[in-house]
C-alpha atoms as a PDB file:
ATOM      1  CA  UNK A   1       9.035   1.568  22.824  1.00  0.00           C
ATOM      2  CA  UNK A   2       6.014   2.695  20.573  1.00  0.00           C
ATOM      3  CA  UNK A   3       2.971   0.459  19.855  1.00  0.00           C
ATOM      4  CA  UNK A   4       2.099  -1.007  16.648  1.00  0.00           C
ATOM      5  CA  UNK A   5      -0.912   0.259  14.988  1.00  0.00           C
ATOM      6  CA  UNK A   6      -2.826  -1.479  12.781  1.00  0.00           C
ATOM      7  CA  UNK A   7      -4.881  -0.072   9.667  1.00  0.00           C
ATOM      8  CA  UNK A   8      -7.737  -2.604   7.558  1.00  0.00           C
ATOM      9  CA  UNK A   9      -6.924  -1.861   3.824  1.00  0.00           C
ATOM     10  CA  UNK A  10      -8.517  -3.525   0.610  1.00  0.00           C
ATOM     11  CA  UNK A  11      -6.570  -5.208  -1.883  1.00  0.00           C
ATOM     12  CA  UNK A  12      -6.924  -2.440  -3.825  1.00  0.00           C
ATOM     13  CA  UNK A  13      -5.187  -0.273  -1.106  1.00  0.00           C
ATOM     14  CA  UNK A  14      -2.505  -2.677  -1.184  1.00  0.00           C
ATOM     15  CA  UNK A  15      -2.143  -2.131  -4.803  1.00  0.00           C
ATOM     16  CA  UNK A  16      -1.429   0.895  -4.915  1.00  0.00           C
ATOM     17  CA  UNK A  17       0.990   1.407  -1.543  1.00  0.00           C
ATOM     18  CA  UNK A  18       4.082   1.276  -4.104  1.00  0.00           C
ATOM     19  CA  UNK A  19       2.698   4.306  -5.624  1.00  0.00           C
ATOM     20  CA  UNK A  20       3.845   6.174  -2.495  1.00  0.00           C
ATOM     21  CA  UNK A  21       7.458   4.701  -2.738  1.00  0.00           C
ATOM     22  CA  UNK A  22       9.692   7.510  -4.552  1.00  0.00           C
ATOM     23  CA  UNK A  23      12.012   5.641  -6.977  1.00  0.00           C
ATOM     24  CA  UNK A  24      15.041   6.367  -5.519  1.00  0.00           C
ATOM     25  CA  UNK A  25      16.063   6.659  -1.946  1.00  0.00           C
ATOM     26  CA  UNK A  26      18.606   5.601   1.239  1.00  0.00           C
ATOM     27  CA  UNK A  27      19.506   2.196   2.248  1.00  0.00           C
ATOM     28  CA  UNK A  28      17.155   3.302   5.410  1.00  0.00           C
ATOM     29  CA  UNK A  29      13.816   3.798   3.506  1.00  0.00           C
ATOM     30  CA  UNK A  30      14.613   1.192   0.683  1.00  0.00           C
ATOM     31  CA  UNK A  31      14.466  -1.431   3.693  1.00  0.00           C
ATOM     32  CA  UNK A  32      11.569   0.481   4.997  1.00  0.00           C
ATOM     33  CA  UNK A  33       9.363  -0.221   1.871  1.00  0.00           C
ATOM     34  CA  UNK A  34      10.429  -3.725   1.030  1.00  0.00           C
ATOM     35  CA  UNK A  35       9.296  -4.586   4.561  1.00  0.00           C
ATOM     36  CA  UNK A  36       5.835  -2.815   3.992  1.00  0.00           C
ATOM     37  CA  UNK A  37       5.859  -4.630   0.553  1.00  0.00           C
ATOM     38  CA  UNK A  38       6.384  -7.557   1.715  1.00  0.00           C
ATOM     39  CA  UNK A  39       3.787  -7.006   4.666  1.00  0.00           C
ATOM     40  CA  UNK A  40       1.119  -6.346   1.966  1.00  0.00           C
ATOM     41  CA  UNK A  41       2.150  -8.770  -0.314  1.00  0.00           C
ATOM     42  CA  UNK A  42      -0.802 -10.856  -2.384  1.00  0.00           C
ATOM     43  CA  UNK A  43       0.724 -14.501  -2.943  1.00  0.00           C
ATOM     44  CA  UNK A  44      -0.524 -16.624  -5.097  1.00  0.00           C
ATOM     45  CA  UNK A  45      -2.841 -18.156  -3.085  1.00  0.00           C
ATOM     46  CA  UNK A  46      -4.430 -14.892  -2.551  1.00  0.00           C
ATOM     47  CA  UNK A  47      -4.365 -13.950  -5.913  1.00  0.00           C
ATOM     48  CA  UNK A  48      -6.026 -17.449  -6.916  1.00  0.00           C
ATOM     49  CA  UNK A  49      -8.907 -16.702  -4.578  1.00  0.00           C
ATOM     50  CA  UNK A  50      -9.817 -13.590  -5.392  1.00  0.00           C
ATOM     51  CA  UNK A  51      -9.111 -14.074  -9.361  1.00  0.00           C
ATOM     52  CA  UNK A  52      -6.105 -11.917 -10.035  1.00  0.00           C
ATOM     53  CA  UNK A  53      -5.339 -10.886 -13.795  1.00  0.00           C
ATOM     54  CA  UNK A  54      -3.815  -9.071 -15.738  1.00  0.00           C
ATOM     55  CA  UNK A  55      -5.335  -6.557 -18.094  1.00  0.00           C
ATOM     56  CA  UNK A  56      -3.930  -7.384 -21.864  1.00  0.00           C
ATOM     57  CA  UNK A  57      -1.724  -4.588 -22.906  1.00  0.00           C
ATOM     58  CA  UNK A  58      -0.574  -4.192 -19.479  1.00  0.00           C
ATOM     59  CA  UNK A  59      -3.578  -2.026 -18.780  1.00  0.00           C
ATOM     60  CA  UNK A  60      -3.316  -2.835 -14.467  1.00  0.00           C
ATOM     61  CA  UNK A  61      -5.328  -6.105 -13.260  1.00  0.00           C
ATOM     62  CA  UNK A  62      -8.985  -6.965 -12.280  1.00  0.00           C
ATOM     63  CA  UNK A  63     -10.350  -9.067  -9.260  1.00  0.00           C
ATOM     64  CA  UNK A  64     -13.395 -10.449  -8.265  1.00  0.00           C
ATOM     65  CA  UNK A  65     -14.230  -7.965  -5.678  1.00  0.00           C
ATOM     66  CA  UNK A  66     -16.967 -10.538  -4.094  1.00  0.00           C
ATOM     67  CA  UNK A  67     -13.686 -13.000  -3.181  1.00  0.00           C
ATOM     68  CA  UNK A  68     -11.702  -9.959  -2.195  1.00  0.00           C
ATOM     69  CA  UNK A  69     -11.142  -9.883   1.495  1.00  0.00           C
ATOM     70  CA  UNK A  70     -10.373  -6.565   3.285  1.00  0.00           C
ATOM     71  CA  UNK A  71      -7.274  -7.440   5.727  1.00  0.00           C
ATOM     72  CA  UNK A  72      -5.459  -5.566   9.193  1.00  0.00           C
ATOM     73  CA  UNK A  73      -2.059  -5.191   8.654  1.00  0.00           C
ATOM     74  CA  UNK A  74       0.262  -3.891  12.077  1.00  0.00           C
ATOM     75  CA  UNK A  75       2.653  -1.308  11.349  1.00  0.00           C
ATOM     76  CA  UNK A  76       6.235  -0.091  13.082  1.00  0.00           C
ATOM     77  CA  UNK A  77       6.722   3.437  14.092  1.00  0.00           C
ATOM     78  CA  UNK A  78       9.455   3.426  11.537  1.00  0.00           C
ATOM     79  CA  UNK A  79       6.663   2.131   8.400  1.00  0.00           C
ATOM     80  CA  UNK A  80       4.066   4.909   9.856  1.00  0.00           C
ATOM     81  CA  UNK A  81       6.464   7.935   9.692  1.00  0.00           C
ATOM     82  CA  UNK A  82       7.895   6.414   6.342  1.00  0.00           C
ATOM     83  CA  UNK A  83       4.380   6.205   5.585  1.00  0.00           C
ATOM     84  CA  UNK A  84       3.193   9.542   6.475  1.00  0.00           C
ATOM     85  CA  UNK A  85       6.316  11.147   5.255  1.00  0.00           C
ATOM     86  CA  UNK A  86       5.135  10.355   1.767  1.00  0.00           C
ATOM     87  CA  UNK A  87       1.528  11.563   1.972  1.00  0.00           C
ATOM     88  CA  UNK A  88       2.977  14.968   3.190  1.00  0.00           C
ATOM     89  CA  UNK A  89       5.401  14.350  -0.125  1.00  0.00           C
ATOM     90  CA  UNK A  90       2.757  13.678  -2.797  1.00  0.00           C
ATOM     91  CA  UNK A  91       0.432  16.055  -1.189  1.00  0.00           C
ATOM     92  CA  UNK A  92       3.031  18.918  -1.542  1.00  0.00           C
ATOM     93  CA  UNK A  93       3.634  17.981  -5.239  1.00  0.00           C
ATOM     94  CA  UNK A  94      -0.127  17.687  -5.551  1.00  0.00           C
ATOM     95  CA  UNK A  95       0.051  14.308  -7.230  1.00  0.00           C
ATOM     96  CA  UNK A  96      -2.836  12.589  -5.646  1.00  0.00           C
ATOM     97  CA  UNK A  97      -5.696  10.981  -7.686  1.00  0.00           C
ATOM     98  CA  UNK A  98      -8.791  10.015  -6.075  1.00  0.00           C
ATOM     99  CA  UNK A  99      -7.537   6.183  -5.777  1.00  0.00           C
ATOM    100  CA  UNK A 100      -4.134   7.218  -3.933  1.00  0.00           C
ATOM    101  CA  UNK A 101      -5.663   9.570  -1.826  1.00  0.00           C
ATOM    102  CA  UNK A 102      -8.027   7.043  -0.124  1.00  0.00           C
ATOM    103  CA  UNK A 103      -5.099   5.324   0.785  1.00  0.00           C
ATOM    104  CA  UNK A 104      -3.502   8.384   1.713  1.00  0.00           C
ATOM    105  CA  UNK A 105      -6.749   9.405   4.472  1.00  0.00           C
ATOM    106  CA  UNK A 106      -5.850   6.083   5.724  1.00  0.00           C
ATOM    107  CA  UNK A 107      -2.187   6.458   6.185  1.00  0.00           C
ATOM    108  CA  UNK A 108      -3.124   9.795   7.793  1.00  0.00           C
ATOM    109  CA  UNK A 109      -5.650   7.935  10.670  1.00  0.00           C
ATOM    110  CA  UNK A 110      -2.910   6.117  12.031  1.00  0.00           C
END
């Protein structure tokens, strides 16, 4: 049985994780990303401490980045080729900006 890896990602990375998630998909990879959603998830408390809004006009949301905490999340086999499976998909389609692929260099080190 494969080992766990783990990966330290900023709240911005976990953001932006859904932006890897194609809209449609099997039952397989829908449970896939609702676990790694749910992994990465910022609760209220969270979003309290670090100062979570919205942007008016639903222009994305702000944080205090001095609250912001960067955090190690542990990862399946199963999230890391979902994972990786989707950088190779974006990358193909070339539909990276600079934001998605930091995350993306990280999903690639594991």
């Amino acid at each position: 049985m494969a080992e766990n890896k783990t990966l330290v990602m900023t709240v911005k990375d976990r953001l932006l994780i859904s932006e890897f998630f194609p809209e449609r998909g099997n039952l397989i990879t829908k449970v896939i990303e609702k676990d790694i959603s749910e992994k990465l998830v910022i609760n209220q408390e969270e979003a309290k401490e670090i100062g979570l809004t919205a942007r008016p006009g639903g222009g994305g949301v702000t944080w205090n980045q001095d609250n912001a905490k960067d955090k190690e999340f542990s990862f399946t086999e199963a999230e890391i080729s979902y994972l990786k499976d989707q950088v190779d998909r974006i990358d193909k389609a070339g539909q990276f900006n600079a934001d998605t692929a930091a995350v993306a260099q990280k999903i690639k080190s594991l």
